[in-house]
N, C-alpha and C. Protein backbone atom coordinates (compact mmCIF):
# COMPACT_ATOMS: atom_id res chain seq x y z
N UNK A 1 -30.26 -20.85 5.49
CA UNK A 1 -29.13 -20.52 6.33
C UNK A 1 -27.90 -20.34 5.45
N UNK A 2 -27.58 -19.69 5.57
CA UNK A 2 -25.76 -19.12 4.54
C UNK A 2 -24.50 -19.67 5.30
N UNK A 3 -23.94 -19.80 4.65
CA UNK A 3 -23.04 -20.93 4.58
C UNK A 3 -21.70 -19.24 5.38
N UNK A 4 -20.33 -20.32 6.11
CA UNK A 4 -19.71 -19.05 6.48
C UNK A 4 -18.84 -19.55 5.44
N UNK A 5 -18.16 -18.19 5.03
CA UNK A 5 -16.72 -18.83 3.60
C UNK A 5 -15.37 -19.58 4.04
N UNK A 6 -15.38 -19.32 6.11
CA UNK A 6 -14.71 -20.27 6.74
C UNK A 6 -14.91 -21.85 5.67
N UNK A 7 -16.07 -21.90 5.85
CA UNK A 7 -16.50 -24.15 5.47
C UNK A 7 -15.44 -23.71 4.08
N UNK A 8 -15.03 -22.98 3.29
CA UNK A 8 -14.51 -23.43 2.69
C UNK A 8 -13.34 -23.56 2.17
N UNK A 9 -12.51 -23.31 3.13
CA UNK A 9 -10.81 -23.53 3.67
C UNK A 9 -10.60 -24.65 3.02
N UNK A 10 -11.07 -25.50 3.80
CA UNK A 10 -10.88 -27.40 3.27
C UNK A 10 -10.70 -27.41 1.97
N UNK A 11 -11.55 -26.83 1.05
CA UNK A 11 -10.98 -26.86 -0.32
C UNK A 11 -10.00 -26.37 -1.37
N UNK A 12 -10.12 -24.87 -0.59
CA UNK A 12 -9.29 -23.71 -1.48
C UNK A 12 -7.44 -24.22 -0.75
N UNK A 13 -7.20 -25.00 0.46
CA UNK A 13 -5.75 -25.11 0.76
C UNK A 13 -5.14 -26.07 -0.29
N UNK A 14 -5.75 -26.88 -0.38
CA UNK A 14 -5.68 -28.00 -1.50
C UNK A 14 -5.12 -27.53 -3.30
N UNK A 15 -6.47 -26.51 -3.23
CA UNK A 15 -6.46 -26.30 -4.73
C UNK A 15 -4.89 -25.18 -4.87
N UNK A 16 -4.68 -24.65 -3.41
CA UNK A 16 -3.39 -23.30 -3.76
C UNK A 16 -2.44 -24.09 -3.87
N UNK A 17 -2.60 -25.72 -3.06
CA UNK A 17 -1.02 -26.51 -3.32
C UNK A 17 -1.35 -27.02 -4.53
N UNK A 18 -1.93 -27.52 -5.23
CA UNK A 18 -1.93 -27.84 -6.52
C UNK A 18 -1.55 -26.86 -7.81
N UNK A 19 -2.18 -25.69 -7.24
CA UNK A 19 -1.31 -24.45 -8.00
C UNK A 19 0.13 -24.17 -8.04
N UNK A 20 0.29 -24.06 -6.93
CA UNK A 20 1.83 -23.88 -6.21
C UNK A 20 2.84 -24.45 -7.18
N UNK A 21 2.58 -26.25 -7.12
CA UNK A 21 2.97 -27.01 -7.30
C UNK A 21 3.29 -26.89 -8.72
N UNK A 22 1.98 -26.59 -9.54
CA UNK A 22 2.13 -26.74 -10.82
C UNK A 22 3.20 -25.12 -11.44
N UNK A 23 2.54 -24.38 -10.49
CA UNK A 23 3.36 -22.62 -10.97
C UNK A 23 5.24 -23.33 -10.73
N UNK A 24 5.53 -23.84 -10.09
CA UNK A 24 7.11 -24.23 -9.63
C UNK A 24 7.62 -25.24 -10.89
N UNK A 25 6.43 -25.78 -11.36
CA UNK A 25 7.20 -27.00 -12.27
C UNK A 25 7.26 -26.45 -13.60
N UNK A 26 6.40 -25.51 -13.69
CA UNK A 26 6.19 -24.37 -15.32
C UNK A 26 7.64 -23.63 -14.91
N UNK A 27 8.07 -23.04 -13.85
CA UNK A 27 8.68 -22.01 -13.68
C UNK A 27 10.33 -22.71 -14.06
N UNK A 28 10.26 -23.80 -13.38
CA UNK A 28 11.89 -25.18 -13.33
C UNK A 28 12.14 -25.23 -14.35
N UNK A 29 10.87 -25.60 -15.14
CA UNK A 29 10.96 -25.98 -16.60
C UNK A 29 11.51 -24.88 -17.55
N UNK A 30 11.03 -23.95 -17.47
CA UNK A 30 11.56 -22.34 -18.23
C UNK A 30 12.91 -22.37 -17.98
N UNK A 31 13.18 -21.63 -16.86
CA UNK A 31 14.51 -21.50 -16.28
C UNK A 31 15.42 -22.58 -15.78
N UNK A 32 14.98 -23.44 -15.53
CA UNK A 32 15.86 -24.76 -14.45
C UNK A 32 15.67 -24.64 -13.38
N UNK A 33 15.43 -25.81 -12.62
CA UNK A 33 15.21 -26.05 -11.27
C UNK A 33 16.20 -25.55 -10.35
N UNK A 34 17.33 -25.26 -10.46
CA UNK A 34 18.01 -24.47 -9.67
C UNK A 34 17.63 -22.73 -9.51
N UNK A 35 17.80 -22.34 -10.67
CA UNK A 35 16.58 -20.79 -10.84
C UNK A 35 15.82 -20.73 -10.17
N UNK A 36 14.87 -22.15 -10.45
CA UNK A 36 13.51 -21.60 -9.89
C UNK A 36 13.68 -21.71 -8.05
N UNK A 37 14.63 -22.76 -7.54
CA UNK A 37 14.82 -22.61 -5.96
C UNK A 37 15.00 -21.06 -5.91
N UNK A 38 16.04 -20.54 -6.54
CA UNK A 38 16.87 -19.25 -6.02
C UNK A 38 15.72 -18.10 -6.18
N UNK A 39 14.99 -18.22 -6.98
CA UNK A 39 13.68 -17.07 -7.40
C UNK A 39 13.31 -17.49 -6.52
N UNK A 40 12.58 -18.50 -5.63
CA UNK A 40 11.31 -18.62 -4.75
C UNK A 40 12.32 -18.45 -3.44
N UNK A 41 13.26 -18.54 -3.17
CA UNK A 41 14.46 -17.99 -1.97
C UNK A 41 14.25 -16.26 -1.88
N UNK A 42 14.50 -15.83 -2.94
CA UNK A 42 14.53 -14.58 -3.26
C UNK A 42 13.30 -13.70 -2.70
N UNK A 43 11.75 -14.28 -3.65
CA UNK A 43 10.07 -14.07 -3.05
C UNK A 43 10.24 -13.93 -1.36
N UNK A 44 10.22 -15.08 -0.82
CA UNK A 44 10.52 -15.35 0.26
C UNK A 44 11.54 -14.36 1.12
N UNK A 45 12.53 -13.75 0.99
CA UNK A 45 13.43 -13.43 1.69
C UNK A 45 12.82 -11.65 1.95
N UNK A 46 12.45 -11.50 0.50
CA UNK A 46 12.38 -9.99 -0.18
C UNK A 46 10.38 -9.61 1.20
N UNK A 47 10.05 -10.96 0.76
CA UNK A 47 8.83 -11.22 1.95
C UNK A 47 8.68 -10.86 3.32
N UNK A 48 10.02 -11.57 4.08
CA UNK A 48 10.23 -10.95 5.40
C UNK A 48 11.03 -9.94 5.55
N UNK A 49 11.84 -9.05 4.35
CA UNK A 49 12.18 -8.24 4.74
C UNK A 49 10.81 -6.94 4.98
N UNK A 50 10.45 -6.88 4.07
CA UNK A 50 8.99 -6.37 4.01
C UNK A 50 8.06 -6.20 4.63
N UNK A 51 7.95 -7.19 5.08
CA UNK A 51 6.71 -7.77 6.76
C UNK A 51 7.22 -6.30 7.89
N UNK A 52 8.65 -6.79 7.50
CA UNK A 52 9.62 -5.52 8.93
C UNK A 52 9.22 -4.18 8.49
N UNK A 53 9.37 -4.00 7.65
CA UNK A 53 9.15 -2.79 6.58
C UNK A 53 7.71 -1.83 6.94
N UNK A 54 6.75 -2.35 6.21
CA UNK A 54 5.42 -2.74 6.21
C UNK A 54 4.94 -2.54 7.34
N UNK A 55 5.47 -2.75 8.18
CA UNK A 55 4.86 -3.10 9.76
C UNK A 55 5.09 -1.73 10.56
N UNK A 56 6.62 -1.20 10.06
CA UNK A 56 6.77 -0.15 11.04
C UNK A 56 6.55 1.12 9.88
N UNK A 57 6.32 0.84 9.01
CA UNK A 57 5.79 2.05 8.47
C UNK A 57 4.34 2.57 8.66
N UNK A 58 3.69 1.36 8.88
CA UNK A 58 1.65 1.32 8.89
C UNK A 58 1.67 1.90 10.26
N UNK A 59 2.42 1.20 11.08
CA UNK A 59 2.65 1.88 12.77
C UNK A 59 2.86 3.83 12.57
N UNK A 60 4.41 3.75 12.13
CA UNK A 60 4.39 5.81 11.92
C UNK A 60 3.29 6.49 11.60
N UNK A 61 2.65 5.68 10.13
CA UNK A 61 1.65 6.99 9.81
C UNK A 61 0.42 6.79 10.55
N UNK A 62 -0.06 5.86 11.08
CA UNK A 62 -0.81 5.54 12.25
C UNK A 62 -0.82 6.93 13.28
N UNK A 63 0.77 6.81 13.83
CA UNK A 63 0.90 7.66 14.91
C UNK A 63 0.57 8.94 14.27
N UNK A 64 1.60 9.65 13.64
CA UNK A 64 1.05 10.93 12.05
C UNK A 64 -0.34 11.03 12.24
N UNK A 65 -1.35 10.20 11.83
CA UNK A 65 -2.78 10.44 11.59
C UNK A 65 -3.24 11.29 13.00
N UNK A 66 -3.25 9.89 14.23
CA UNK A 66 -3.60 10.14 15.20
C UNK A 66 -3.18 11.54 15.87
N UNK A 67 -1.92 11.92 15.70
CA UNK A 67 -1.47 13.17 16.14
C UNK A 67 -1.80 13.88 15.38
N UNK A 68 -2.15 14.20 14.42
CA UNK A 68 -3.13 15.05 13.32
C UNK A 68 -4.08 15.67 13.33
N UNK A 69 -5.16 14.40 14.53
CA UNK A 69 -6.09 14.35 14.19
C UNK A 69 -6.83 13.78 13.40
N UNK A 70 -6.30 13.36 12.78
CA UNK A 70 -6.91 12.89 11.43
C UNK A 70 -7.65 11.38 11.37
N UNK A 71 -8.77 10.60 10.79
CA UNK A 71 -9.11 9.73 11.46
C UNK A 71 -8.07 8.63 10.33
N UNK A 72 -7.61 7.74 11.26
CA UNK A 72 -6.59 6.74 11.11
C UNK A 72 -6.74 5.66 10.11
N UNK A 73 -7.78 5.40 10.14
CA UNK A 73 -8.61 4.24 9.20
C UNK A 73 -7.69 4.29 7.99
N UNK A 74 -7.60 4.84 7.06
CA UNK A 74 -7.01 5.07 5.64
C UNK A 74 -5.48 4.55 5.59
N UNK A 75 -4.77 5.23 6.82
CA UNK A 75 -3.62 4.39 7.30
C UNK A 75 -3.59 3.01 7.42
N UNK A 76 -4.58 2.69 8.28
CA UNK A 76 -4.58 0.93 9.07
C UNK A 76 -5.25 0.47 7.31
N UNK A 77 -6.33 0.83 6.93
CA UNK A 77 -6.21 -0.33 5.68
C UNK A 77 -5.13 -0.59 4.83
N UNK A 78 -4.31 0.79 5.24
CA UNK A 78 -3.41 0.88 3.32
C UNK A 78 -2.18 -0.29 4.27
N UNK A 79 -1.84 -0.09 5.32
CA UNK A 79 -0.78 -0.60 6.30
C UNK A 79 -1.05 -2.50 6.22
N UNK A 80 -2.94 -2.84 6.28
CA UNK A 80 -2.95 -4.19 6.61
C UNK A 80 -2.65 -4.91 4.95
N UNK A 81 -3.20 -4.00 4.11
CA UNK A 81 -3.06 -4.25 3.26
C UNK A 81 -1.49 -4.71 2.57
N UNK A 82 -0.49 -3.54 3.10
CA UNK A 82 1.25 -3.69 2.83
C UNK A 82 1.18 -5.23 3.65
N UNK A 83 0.79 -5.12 4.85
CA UNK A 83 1.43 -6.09 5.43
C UNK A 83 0.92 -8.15 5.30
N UNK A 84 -0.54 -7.73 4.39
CA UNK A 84 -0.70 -9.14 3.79
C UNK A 84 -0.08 -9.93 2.45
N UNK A 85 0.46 -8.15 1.93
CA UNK A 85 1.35 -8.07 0.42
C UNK A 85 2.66 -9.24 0.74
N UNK A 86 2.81 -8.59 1.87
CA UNK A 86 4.66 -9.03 2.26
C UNK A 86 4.28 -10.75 2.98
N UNK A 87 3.33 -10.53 3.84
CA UNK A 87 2.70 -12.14 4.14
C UNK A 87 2.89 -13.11 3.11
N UNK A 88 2.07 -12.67 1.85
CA UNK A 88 2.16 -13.49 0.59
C UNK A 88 3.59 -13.53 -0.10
N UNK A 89 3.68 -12.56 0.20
CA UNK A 89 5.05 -12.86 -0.47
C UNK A 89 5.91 -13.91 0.32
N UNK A 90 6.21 -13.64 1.57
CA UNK A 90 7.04 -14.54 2.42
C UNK A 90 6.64 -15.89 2.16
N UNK A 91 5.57 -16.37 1.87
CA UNK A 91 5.36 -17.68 2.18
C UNK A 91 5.99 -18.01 0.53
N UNK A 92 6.66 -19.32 0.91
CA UNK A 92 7.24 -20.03 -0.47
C UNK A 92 6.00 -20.49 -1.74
N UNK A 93 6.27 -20.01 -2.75
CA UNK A 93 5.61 -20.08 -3.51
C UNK A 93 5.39 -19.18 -4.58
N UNK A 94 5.09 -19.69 -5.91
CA UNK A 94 5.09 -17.99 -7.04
C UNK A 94 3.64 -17.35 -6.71
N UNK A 95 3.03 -18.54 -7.00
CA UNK A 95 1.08 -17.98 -6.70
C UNK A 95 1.02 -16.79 -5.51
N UNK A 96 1.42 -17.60 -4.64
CA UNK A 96 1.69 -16.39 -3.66
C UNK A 96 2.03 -15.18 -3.38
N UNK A 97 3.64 -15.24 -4.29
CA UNK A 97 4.41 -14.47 -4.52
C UNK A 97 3.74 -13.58 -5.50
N UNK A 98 3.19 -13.78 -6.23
CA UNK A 98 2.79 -12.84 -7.90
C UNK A 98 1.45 -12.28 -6.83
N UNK A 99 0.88 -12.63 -5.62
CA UNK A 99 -0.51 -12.08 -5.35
C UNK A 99 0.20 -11.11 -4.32
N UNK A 100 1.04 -11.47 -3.74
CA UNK A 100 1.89 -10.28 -2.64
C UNK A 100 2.11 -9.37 -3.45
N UNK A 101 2.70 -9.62 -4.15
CA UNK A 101 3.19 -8.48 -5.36
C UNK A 101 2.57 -7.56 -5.82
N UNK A 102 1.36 -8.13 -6.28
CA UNK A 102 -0.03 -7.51 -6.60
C UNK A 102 -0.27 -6.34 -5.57
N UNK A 103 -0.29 -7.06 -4.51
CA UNK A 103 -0.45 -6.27 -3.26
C UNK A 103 0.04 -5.03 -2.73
N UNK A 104 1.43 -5.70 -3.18
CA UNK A 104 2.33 -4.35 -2.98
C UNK A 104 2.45 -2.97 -3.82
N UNK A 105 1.95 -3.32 -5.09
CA UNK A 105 1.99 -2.56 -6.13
C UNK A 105 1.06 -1.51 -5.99
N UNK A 106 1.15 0.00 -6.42
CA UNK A 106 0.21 0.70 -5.88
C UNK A 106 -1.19 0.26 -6.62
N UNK A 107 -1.55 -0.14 -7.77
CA UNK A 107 -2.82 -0.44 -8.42
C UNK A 107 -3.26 -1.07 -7.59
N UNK A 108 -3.08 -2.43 -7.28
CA UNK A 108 -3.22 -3.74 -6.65
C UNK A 108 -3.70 -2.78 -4.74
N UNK A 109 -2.81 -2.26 -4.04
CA UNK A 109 -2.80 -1.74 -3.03
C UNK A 109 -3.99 -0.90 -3.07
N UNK A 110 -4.20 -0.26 -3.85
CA UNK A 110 -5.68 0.81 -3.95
C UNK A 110 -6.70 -0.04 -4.11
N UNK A 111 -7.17 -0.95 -5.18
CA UNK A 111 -8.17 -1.72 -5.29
C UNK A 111 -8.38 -2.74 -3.94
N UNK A 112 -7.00 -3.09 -3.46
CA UNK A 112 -7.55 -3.75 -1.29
C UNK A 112 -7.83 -3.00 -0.66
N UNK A 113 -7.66 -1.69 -0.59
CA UNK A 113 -7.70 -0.94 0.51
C UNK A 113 -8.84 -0.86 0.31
N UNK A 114 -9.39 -0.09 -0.65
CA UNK A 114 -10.90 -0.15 -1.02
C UNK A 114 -12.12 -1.02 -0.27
N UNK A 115 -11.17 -2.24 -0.76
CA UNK A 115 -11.74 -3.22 -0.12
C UNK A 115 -12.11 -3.37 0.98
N UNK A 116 -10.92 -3.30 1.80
CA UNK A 116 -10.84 -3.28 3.33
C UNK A 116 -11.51 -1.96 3.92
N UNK A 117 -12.00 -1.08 3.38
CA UNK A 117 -12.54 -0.34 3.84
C UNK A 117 -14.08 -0.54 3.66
N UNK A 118 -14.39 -1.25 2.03
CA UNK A 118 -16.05 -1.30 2.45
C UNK A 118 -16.13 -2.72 3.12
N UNK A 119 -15.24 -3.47 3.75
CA UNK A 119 -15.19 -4.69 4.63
C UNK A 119 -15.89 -3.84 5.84
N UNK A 120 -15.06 -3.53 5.93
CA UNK A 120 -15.28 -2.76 7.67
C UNK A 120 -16.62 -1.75 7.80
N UNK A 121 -16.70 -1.77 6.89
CA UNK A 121 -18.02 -0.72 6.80
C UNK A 121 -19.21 -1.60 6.88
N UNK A 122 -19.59 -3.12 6.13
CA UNK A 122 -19.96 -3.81 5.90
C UNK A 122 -20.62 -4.23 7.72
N UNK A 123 -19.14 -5.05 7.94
CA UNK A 123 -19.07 -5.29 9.36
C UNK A 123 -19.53 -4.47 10.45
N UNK A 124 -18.69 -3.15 10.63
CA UNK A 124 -18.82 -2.32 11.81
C UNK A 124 -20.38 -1.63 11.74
N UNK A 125 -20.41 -1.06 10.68
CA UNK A 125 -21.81 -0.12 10.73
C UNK A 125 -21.20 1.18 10.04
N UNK A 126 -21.61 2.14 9.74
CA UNK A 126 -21.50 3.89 9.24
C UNK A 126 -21.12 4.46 10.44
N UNK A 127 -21.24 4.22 11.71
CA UNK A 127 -21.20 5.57 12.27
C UNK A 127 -19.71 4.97 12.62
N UNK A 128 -18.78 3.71 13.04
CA UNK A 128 -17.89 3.47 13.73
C UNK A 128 -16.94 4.01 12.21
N UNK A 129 -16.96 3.59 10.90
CA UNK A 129 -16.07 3.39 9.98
C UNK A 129 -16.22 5.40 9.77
N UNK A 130 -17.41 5.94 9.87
CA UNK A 130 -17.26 7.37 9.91
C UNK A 130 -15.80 8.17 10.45
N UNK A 131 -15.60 7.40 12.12
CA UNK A 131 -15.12 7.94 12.93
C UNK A 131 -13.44 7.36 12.64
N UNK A 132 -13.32 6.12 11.77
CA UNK A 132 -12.36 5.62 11.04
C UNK A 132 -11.39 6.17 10.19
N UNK A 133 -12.48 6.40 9.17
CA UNK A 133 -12.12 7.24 7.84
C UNK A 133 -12.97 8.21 7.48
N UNK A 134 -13.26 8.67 8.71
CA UNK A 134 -13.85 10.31 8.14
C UNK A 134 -15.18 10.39 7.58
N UNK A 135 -15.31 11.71 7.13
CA UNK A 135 -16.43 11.79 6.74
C UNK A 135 -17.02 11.09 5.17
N UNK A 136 -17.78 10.49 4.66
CA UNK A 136 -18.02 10.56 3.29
C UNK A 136 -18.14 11.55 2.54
N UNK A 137 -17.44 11.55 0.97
CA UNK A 137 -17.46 12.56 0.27
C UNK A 137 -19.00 12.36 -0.49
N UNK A 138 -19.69 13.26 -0.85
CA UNK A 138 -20.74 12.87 -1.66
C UNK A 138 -20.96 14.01 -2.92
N UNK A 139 -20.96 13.19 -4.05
CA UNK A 139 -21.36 13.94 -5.32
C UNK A 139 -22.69 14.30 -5.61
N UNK A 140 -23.07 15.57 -6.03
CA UNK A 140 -24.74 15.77 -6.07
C UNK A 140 -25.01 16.08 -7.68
N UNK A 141 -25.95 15.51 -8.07
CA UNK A 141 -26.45 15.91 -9.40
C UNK A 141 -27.45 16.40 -9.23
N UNK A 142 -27.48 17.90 -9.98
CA UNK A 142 -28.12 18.64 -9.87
C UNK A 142 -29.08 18.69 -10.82
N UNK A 143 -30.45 18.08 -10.71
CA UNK A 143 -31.39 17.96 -11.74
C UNK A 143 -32.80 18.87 -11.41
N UNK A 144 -33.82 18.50 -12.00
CA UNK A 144 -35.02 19.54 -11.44
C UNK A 144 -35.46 18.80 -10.14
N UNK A 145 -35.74 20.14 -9.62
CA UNK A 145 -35.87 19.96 -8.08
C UNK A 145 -37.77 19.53 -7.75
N UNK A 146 -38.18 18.82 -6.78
CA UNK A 146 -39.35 18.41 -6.86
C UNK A 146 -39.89 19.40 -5.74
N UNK A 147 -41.02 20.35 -6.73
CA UNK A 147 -41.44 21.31 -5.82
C UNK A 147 -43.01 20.89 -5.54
N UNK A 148 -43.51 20.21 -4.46
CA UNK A 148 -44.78 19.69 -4.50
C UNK A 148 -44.94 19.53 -2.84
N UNK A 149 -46.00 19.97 -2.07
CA UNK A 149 -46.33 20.41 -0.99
C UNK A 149 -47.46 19.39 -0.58
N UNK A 150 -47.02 19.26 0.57
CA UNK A 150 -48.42 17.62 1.32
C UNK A 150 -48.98 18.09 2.48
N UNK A 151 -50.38 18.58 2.20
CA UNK A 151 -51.14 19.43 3.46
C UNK A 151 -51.75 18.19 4.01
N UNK A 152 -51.53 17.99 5.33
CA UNK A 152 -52.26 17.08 6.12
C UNK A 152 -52.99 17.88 6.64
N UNK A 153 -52.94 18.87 7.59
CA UNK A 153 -54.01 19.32 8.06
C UNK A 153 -53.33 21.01 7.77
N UNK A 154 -54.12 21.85 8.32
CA UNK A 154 -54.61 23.16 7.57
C UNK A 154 -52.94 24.28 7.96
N UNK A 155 -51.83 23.61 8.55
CA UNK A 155 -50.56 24.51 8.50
C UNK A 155 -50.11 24.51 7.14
N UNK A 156 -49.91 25.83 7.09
CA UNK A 156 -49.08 25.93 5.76
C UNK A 156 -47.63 25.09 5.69
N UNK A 157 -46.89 24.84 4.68
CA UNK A 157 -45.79 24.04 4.68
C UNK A 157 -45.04 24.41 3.23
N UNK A 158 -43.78 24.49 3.83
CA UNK A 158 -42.57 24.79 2.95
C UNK A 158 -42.59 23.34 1.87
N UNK A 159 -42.22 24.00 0.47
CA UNK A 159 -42.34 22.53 -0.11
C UNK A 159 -40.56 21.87 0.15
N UNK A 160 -40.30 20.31 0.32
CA UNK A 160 -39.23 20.05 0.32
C UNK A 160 -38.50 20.18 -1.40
N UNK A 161 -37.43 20.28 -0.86
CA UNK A 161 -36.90 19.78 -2.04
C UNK A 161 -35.72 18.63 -2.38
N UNK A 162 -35.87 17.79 -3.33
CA UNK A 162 -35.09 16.18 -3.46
C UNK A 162 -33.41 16.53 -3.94
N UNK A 163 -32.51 16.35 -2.95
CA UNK A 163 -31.18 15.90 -3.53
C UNK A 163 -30.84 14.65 -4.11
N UNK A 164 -30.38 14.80 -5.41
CA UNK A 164 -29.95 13.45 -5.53
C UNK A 164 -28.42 13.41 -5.62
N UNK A 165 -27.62 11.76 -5.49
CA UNK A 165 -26.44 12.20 -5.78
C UNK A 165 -25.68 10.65 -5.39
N UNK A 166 -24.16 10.23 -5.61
CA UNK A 166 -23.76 9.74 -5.06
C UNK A 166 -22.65 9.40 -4.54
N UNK A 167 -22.50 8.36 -3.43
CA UNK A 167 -21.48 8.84 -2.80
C UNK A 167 -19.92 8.13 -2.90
N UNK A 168 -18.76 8.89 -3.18
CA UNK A 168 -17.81 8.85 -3.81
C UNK A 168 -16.56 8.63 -2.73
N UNK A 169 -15.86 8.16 -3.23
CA UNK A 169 -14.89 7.31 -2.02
C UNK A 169 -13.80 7.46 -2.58
């Protein structure tokens, strides 16, 4: 039986305040404990402005897609993605703060979305995440083709032939 990664909350809240804790006392220590309040004020503030941000921007191009036509999916990941950036960020803390950040950054933002898209794919199935984000692109390599014919009984038959290839996101 597999374990859900829920059971393991109990541990990882613990280990982020022990991080937290220790990232704030490295950070006091560098700069001074007054710095380091005003930097983690700053994370924090720059956080919920963002959330606002984030939120009604993922909403517009949402609407954009949908009125497009276009399937929406690519929007809603890149959007949940902004808006867990700014989450992390808001909450007090550098760990946090340096992973929002991450988030926000376009590198960081492409490698979640990614994510969040083979999440949902994972979860939903191919045909719902199809209708999400469209069609799949697929690359074909074009090698020798397998020309070989399987008579079961006495109809003649076209030989198939094998695509190979893969598929690119």
């Amino acid at each position: 039986m597999r374990r859900s990664r829920m059971a393991y909350l109990p541990f990882v809240f613990p280990l982020l305040a022990i991080a937290e804790i220790s990232a704030f006392v490295a950070v006091a220590h560098l700069i001074g404990a007054g710095w380091a309040f005003l930097l983690l004020a700053g994370f924090t503030l720059a956080g919920f402005a963002l959330l606002r941000q984030e939120g009604i921007r993922g909403w517009r191009h949402f609407q954009q897609a949908a009125a497009a036509g276009r399937p929406p999916g690519a929007e809603v990941a890149n959007s949940l993605v902004g808006l867990g950036g700014a989450l992390l960020l808001a909450l007090p803390g550098f760990v946090t703060g340096l992973a929002g950040l991450a988030l926000l950054l376009p590198p960081g933002r492409i490698v979640a979305r990614r994510g969040v898209e083979r999440f949902a794919e994972r979860r939903l199935g191919g045909g719902v995440t199809g209708d999400l984000f469209g069609p799949r692109k697929v690359r074909v390599h074009v090698e020798d083709t397998v020309d070989s014919t399987v008579v079961t009984d006495d109809v003649p038959r076209q030989p198939a032939a094998a695509i190979e290839g893969e598929i690119v996101r």
